[in-house]
PDB file of N, CA and C in Angstrom:
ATOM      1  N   UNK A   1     100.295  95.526 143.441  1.00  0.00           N
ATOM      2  CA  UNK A   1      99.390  94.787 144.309  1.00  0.00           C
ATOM      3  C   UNK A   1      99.645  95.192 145.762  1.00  0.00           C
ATOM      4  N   UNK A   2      98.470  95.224 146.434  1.00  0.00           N
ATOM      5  CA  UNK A   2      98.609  95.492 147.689  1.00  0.00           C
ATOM      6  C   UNK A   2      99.081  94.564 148.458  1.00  0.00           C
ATOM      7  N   UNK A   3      98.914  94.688 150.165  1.00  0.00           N
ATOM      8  CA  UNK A   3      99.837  93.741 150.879  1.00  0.00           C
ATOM      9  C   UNK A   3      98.435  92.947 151.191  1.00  0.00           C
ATOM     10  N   UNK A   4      97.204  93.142 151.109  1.00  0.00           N
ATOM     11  CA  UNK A   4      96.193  92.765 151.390  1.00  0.00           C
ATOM     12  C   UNK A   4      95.723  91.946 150.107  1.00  0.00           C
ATOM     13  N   UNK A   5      95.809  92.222 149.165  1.00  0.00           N
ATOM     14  CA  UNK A   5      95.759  91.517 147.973  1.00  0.00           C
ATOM     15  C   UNK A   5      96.458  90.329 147.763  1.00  0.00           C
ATOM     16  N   UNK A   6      98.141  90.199 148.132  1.00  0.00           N
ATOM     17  CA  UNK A   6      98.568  89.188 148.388  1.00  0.00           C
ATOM     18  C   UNK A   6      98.372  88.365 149.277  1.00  0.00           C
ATOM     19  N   UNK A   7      97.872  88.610 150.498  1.00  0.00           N
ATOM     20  CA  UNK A   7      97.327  87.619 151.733  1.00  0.00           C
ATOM     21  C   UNK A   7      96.533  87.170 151.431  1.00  0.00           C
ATOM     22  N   UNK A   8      95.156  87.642 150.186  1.00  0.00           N
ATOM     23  CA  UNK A   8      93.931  87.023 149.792  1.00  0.00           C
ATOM     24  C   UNK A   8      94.458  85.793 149.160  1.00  0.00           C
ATOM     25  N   UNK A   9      95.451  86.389 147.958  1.00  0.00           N
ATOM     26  CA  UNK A   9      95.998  85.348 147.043  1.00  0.00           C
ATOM     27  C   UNK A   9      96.603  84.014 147.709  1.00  0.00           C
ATOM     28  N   UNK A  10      97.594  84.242 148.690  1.00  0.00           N
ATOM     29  CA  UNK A  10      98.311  83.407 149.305  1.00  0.00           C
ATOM     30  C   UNK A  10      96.781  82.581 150.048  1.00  0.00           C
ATOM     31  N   UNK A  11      95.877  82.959 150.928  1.00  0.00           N
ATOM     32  CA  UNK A  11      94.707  82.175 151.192  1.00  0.00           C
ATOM     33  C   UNK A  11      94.004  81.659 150.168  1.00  0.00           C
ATOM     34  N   UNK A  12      93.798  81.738 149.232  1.00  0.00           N
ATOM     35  CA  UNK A  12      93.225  80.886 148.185  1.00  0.00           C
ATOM     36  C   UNK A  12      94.115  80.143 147.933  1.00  0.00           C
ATOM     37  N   UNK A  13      95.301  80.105 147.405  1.00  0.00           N
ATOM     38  CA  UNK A  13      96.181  79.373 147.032  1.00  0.00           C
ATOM     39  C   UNK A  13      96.269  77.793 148.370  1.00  0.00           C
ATOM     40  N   UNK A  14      96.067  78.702 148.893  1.00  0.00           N
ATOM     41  CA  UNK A  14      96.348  77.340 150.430  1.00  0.00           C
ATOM     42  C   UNK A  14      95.109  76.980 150.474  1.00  0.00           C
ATOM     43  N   UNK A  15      94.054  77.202 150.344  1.00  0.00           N
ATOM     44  CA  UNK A  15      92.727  76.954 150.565  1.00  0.00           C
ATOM     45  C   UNK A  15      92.425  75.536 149.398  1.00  0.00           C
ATOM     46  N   UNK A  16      93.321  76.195 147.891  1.00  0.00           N
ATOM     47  CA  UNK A  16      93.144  75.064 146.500  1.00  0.00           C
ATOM     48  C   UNK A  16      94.269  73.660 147.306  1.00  0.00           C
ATOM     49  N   UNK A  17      95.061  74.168 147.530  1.00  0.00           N
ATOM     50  CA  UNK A  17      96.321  73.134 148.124  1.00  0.00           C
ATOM     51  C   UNK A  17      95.282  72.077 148.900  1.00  0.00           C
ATOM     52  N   UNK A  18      95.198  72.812 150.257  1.00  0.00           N
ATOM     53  CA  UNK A  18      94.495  71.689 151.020  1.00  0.00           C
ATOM     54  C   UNK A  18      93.427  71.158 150.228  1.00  0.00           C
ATOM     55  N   UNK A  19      92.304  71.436 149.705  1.00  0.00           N
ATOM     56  CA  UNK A  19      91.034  70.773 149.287  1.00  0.00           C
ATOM     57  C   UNK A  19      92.039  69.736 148.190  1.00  0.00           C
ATOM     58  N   UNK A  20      92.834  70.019 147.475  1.00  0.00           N
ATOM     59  CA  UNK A  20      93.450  68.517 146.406  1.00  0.00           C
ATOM     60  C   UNK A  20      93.830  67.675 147.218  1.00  0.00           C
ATOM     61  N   UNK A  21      94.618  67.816 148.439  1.00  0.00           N
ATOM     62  CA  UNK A  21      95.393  67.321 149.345  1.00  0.00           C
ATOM     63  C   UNK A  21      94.260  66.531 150.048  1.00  0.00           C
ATOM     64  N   UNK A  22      92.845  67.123 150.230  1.00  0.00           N
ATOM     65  CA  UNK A  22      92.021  66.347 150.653  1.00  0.00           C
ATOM     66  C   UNK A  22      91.489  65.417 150.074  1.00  0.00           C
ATOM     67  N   UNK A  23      91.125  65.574 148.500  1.00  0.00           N
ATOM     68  CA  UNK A  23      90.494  64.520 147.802  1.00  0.00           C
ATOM     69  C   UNK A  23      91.569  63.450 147.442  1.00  0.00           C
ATOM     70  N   UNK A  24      92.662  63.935 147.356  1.00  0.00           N
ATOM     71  CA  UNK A  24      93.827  62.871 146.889  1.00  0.00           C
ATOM     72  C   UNK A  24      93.496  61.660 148.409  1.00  0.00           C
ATOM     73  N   UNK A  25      93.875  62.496 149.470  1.00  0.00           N
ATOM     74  CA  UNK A  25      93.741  61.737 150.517  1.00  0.00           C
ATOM     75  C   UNK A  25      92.597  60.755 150.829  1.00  0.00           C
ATOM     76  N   UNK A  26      91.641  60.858 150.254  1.00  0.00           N
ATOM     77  CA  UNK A  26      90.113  60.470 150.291  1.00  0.00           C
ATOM     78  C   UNK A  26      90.362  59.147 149.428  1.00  0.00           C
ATOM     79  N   UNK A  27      90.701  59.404 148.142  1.00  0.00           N
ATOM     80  CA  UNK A  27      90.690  58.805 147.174  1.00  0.00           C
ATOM     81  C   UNK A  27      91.518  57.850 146.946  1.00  0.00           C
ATOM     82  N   UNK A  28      92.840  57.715 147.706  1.00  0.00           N
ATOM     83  CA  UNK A  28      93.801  56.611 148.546  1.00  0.00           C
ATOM     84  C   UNK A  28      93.638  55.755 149.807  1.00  0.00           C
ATOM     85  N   UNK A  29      92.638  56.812 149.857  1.00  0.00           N
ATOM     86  CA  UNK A  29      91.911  55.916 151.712  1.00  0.00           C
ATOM     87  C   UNK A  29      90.599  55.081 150.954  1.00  0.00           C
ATOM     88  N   UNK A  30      90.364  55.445 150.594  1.00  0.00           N
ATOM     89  CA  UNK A  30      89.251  54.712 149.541  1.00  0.00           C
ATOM     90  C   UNK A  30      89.820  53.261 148.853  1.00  0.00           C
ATOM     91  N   UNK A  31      90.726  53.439 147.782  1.00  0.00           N
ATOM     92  CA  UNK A  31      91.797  52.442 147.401  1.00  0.00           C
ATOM     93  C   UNK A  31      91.940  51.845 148.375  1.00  0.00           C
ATOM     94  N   UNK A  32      92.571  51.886 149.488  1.00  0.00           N
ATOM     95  CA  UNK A  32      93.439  51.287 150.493  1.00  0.00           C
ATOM     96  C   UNK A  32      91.899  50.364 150.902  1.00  0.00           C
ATOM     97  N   UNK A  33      90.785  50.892 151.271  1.00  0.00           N
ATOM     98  CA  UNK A  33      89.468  50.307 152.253  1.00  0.00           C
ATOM     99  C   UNK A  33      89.588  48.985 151.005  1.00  0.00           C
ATOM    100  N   UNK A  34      89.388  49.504 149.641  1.00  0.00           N
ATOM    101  CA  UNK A  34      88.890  48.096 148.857  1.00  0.00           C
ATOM    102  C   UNK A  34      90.403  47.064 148.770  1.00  0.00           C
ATOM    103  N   UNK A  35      91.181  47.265 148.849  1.00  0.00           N
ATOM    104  CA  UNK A  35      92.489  46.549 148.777  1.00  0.00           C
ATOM    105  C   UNK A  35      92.214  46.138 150.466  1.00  0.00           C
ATOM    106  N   UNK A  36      92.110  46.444 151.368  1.00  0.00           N
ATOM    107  CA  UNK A  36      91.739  45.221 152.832  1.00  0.00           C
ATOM    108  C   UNK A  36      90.248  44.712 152.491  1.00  0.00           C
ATOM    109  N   UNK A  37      89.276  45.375 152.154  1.00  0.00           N
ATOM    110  CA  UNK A  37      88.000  44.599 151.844  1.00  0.00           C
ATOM    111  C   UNK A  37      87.966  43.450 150.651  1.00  0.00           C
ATOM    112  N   UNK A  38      89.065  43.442 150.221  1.00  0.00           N
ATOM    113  CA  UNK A  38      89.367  42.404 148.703  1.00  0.00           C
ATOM    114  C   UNK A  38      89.901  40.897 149.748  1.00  0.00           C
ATOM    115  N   UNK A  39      91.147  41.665 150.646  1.00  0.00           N
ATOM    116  CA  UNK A  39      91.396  40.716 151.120  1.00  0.00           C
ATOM    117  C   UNK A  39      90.431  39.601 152.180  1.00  0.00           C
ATOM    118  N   UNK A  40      89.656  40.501 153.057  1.00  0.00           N
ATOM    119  CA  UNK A  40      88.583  40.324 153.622  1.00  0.00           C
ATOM    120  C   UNK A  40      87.721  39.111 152.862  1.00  0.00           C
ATOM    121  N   UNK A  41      87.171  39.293 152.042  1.00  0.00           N
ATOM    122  CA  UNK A  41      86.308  38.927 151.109  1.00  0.00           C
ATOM    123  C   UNK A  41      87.447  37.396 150.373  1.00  0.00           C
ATOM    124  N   UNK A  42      88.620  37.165 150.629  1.00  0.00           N
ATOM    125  CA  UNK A  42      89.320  36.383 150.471  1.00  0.00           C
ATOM    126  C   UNK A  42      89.518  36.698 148.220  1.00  0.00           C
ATOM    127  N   UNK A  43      89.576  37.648 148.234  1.00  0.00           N
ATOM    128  CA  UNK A  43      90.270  37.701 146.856  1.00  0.00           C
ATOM    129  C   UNK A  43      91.809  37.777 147.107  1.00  0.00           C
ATOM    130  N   UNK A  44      92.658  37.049 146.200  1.00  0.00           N
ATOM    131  CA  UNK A  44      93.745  36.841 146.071  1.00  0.00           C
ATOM    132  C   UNK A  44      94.659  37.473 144.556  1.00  0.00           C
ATOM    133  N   UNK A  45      93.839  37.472 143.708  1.00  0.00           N
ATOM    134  CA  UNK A  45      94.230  37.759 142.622  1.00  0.00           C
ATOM    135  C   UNK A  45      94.663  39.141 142.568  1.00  0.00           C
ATOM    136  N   UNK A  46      95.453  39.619 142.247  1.00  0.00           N
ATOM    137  CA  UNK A  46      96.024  41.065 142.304  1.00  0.00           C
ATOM    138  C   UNK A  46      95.557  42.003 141.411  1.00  0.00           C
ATOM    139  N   UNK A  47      94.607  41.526 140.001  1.00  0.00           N
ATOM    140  CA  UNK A  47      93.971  42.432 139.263  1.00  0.00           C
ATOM    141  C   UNK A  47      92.881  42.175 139.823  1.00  0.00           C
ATOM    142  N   UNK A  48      92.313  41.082 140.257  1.00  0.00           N
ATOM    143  CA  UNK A  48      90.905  41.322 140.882  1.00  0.00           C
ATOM    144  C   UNK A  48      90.931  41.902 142.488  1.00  0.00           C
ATOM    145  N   UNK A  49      91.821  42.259 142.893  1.00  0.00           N
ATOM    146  CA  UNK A  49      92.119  43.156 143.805  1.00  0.00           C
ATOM    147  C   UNK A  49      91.866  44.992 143.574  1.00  0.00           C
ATOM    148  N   UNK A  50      92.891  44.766 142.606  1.00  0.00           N
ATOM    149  CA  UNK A  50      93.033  46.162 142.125  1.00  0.00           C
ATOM    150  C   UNK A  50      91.904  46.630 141.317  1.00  0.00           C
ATOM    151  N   UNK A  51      90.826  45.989 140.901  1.00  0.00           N
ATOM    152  CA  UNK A  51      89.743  46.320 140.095  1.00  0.00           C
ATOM    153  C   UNK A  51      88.754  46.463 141.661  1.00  0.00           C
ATOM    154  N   UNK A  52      88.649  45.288 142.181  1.00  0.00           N
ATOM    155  CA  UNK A  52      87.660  46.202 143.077  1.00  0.00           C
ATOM    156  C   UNK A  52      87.676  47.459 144.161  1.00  0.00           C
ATOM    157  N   UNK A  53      89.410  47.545 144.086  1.00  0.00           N
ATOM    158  CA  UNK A  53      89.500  48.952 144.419  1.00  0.00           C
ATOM    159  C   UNK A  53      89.146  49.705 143.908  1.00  0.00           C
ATOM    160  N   UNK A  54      89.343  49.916 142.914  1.00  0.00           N
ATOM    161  CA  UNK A  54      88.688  50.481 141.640  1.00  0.00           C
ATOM    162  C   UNK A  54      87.587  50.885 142.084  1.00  0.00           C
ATOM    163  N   UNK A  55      86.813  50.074 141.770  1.00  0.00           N
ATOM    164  CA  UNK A  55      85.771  50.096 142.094  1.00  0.00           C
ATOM    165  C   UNK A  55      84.909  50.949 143.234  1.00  0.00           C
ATOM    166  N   UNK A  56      85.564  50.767 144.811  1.00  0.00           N
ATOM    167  CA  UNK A  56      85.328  51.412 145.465  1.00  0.00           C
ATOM    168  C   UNK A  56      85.637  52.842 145.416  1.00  0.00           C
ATOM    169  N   UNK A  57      86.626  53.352 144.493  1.00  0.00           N
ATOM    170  CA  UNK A  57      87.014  54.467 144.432  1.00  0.00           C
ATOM    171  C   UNK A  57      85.998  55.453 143.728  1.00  0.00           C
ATOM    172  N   UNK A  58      85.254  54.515 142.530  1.00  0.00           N
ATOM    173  CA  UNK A  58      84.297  55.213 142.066  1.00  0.00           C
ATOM    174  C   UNK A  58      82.969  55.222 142.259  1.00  0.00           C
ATOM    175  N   UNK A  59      83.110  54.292 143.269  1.00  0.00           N
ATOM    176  CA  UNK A  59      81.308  54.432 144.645  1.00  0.00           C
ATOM    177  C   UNK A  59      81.617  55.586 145.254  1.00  0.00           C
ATOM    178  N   UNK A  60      82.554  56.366 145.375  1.00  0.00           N
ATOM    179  CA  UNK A  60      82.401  57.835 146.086  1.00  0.00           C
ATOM    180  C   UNK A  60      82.115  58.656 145.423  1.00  0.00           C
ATOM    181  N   UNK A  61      82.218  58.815 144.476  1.00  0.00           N
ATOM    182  CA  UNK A  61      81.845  60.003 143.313  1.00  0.00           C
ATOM    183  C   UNK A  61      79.929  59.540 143.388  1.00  0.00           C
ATOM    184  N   UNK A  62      79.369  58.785 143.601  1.00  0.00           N
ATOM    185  CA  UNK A  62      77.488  58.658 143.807  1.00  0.00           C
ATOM    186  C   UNK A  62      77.198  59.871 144.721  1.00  0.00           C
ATOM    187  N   UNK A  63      77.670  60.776 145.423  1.00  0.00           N
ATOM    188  CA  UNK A  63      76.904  61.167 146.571  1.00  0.00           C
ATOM    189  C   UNK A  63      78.599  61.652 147.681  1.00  0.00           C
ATOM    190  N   UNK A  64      77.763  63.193 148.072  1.00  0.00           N
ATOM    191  CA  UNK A  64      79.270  63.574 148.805  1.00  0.00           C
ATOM    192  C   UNK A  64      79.098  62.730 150.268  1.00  0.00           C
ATOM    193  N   UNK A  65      80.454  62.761 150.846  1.00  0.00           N
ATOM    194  CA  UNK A  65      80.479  61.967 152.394  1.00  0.00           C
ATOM    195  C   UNK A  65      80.988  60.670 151.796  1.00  0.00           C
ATOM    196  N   UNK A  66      81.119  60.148 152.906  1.00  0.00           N
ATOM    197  CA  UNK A  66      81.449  58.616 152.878  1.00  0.00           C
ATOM    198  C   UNK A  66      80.138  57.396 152.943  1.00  0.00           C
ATOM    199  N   UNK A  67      79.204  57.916 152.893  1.00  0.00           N
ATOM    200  CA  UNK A  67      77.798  57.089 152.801  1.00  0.00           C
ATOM    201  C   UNK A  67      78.351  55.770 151.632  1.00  0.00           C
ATOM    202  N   UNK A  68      78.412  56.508 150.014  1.00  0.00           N
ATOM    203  CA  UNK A  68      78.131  55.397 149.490  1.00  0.00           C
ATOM    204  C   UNK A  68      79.343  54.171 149.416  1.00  0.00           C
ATOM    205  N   UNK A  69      80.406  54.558 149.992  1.00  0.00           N
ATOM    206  CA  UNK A  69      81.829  53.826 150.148  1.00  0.00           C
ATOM    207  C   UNK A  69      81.423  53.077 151.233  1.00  0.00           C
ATOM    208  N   UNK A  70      80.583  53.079 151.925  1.00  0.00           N
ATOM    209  CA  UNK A  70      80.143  52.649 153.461  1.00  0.00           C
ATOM    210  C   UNK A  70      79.264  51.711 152.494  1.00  0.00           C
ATOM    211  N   UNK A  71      77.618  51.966 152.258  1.00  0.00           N
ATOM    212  CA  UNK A  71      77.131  50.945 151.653  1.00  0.00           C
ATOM    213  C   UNK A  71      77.773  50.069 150.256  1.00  0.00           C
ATOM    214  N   UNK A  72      78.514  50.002 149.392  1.00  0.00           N
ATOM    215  CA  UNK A  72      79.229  49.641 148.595  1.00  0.00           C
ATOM    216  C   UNK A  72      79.651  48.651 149.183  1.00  0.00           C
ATOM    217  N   UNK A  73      80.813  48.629 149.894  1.00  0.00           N
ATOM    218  CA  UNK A  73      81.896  48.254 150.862  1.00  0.00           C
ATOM    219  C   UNK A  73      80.581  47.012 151.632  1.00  0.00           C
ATOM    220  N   UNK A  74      80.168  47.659 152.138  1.00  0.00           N
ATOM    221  CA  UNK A  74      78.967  46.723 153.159  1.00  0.00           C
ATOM    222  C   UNK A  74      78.083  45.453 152.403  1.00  0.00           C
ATOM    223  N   UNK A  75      77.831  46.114 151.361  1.00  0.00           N
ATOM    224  CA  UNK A  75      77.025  45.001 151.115  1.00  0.00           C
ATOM    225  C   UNK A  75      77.671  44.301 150.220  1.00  0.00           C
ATOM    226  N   UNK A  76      78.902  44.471 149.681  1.00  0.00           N
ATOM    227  CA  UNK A  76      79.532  43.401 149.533  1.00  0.00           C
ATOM    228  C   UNK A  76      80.438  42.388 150.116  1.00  0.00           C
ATOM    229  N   UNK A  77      80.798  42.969 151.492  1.00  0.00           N
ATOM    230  CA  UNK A  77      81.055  42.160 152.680  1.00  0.00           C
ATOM    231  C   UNK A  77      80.192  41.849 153.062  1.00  0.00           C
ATOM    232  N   UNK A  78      78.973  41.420 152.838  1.00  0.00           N
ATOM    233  CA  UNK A  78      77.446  40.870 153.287  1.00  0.00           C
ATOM    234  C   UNK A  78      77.152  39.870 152.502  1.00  0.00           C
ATOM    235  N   UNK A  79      77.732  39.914 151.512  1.00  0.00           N
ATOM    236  CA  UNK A  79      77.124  38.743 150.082  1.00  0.00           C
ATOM    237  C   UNK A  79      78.056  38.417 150.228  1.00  0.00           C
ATOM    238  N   UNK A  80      79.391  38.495 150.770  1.00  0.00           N
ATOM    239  CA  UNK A  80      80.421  37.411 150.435  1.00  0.00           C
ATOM    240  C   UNK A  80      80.360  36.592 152.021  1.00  0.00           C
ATOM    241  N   UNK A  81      79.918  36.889 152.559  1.00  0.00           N
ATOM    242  CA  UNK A  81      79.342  36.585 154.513  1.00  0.00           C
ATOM    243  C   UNK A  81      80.527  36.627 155.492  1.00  0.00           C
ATOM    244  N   UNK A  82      81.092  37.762 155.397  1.00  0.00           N
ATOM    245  CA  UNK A  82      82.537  38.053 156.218  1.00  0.00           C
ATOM    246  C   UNK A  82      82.142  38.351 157.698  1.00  0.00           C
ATOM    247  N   UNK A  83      81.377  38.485 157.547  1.00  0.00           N
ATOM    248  CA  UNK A  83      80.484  38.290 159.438  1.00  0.00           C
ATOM    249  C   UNK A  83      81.436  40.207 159.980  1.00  0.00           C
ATOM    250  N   UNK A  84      81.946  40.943 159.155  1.00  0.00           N
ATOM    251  CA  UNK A  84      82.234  42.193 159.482  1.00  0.00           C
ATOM    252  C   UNK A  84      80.886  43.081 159.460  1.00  0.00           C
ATOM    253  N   UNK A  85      81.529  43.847 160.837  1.00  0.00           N
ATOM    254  CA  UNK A  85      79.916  44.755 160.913  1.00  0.00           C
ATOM    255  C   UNK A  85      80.372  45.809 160.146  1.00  0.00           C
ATOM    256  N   UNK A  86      79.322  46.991 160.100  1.00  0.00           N
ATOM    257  CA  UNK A  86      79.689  48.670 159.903  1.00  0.00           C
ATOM    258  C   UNK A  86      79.998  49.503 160.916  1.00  0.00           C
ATOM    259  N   UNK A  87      80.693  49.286 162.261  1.00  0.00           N
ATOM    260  CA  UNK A  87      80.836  49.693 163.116  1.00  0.00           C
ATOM    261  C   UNK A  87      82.729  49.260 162.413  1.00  0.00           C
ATOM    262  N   UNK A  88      83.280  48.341 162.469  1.00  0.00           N
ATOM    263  CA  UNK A  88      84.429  47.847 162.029  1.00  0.00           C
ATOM    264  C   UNK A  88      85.134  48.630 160.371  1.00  0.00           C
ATOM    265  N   UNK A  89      83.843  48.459 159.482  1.00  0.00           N
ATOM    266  CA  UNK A  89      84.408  48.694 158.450  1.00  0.00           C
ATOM    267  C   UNK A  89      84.371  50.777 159.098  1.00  0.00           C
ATOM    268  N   UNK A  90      83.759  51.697 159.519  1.00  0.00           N
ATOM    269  CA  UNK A  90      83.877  52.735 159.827  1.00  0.00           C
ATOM    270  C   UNK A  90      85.172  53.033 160.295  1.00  0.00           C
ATOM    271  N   UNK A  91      85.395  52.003 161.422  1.00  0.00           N
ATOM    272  CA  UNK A  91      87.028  52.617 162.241  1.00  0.00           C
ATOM    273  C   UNK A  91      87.555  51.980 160.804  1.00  0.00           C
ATOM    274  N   UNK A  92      87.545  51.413 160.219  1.00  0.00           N
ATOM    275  CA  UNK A  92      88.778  51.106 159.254  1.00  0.00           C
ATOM    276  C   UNK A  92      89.003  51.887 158.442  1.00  0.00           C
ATOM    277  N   UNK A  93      87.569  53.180 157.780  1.00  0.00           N
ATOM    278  CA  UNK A  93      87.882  54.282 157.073  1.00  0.00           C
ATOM    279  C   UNK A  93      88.539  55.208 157.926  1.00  0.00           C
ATOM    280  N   UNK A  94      88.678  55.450 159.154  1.00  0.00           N
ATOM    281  CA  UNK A  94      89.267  56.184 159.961  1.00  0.00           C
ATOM    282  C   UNK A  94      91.095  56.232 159.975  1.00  0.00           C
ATOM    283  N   UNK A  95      91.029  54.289 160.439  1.00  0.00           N
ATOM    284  CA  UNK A  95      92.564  53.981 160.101  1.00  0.00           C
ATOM    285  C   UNK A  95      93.092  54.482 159.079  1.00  0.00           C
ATOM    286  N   UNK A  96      92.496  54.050 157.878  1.00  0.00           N
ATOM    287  CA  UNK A  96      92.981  54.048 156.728  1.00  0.00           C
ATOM    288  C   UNK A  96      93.288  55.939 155.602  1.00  0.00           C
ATOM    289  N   UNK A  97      92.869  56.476 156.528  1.00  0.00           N
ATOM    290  CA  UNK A  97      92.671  57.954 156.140  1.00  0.00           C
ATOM    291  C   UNK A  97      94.163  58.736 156.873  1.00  0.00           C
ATOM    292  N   UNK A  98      94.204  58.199 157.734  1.00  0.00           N
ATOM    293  CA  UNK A  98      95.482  58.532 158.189  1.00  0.00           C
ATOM    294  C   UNK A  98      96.316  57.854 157.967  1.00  0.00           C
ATOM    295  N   UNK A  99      96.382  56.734 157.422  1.00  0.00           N
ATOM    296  CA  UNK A  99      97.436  56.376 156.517  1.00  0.00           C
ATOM    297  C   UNK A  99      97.689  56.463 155.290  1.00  0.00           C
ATOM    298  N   UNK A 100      96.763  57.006 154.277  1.00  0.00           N
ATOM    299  CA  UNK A 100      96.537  57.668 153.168  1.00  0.00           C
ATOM    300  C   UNK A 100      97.134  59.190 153.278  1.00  0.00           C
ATOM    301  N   UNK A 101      97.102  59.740 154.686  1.00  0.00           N
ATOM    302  CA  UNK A 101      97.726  60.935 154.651  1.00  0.00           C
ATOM    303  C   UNK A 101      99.237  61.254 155.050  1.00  0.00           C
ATOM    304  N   UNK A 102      99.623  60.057 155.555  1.00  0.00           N
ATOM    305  CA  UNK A 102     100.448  59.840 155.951  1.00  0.00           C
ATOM    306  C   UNK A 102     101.575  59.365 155.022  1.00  0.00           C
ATOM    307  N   UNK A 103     100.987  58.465 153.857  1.00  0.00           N
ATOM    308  CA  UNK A 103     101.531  57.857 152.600  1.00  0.00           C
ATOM    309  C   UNK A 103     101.727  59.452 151.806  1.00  0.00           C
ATOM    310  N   UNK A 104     100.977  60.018 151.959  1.00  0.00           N
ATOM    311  CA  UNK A 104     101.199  61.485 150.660  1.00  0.00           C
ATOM    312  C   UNK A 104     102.106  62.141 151.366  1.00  0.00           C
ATOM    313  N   UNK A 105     101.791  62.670 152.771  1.00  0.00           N
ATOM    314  CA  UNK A 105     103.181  63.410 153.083  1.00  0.00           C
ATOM    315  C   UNK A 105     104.246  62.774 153.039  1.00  0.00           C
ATOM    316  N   UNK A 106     104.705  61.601 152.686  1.00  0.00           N
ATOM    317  CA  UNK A 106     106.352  61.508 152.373  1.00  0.00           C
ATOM    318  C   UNK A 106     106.378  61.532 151.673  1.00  0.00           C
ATOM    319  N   UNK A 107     105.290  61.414 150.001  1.00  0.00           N
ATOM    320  CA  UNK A 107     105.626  61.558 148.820  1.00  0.00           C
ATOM    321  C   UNK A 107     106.144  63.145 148.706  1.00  0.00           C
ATOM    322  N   UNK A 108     105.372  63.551 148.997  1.00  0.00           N
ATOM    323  CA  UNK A 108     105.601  65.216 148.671  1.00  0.00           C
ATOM    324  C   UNK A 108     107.139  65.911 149.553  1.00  0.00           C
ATOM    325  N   UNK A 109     107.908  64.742 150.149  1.00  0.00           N
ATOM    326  CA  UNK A 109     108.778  64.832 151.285  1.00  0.00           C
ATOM    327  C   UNK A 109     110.493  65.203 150.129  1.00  0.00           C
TER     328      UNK A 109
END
């Protein structure tokens, strides 16, 4: 193999790394939004916590982006009347993404 052949390899390889590293990250920041939106919403129960995380985790798989985690998320902080806007729940996917990334790099530590 050439020396150019291996630099391709080594760039794909890092290219697969980051994109898992991204959806993992997505997909914990996701978790994390419905585990504060549970609390929000005043659920207490810890499986009905963890189910509507759930839940939110698999409103992202509808459609790429954060759209349907945004409406999901929204209109059920709307029917439960948490008086939270989408300006709030947005910075909170923000917060929460960097602490989702932040939670994986010490796992991998």
């Amino acid at each position: 193999m050439t020396t150019f052949d291996d630099r391709e390899k080594a760039f794909e390889n890092k290219y697969a790394h980051d994109a898992d590293l991204q959806w993992r990250a997505t997909a914990r920041r996701n978790r994390l939004l419905g585990e504060w939106a549970a609390g929000e919403m005043g659920m207490t129960d810890t499986d009905e916590i963890a189910s509507y995380a759930k839940a939110v985790v698999k409103a992202d798989l509808e459609e790429p982006g954060d759209e349907d985690v945004v409406r999901k998320v929204m209109a059920d902080l709307e029917a439960r009347g948490t008086g939270i806007g989408e300006e709030v729940l947005r910075q909170k996917l923000v917060e929460l993404m960097k602490t989702a990334k932040d939670q994986l790099m010490k796992e991998t530590d």
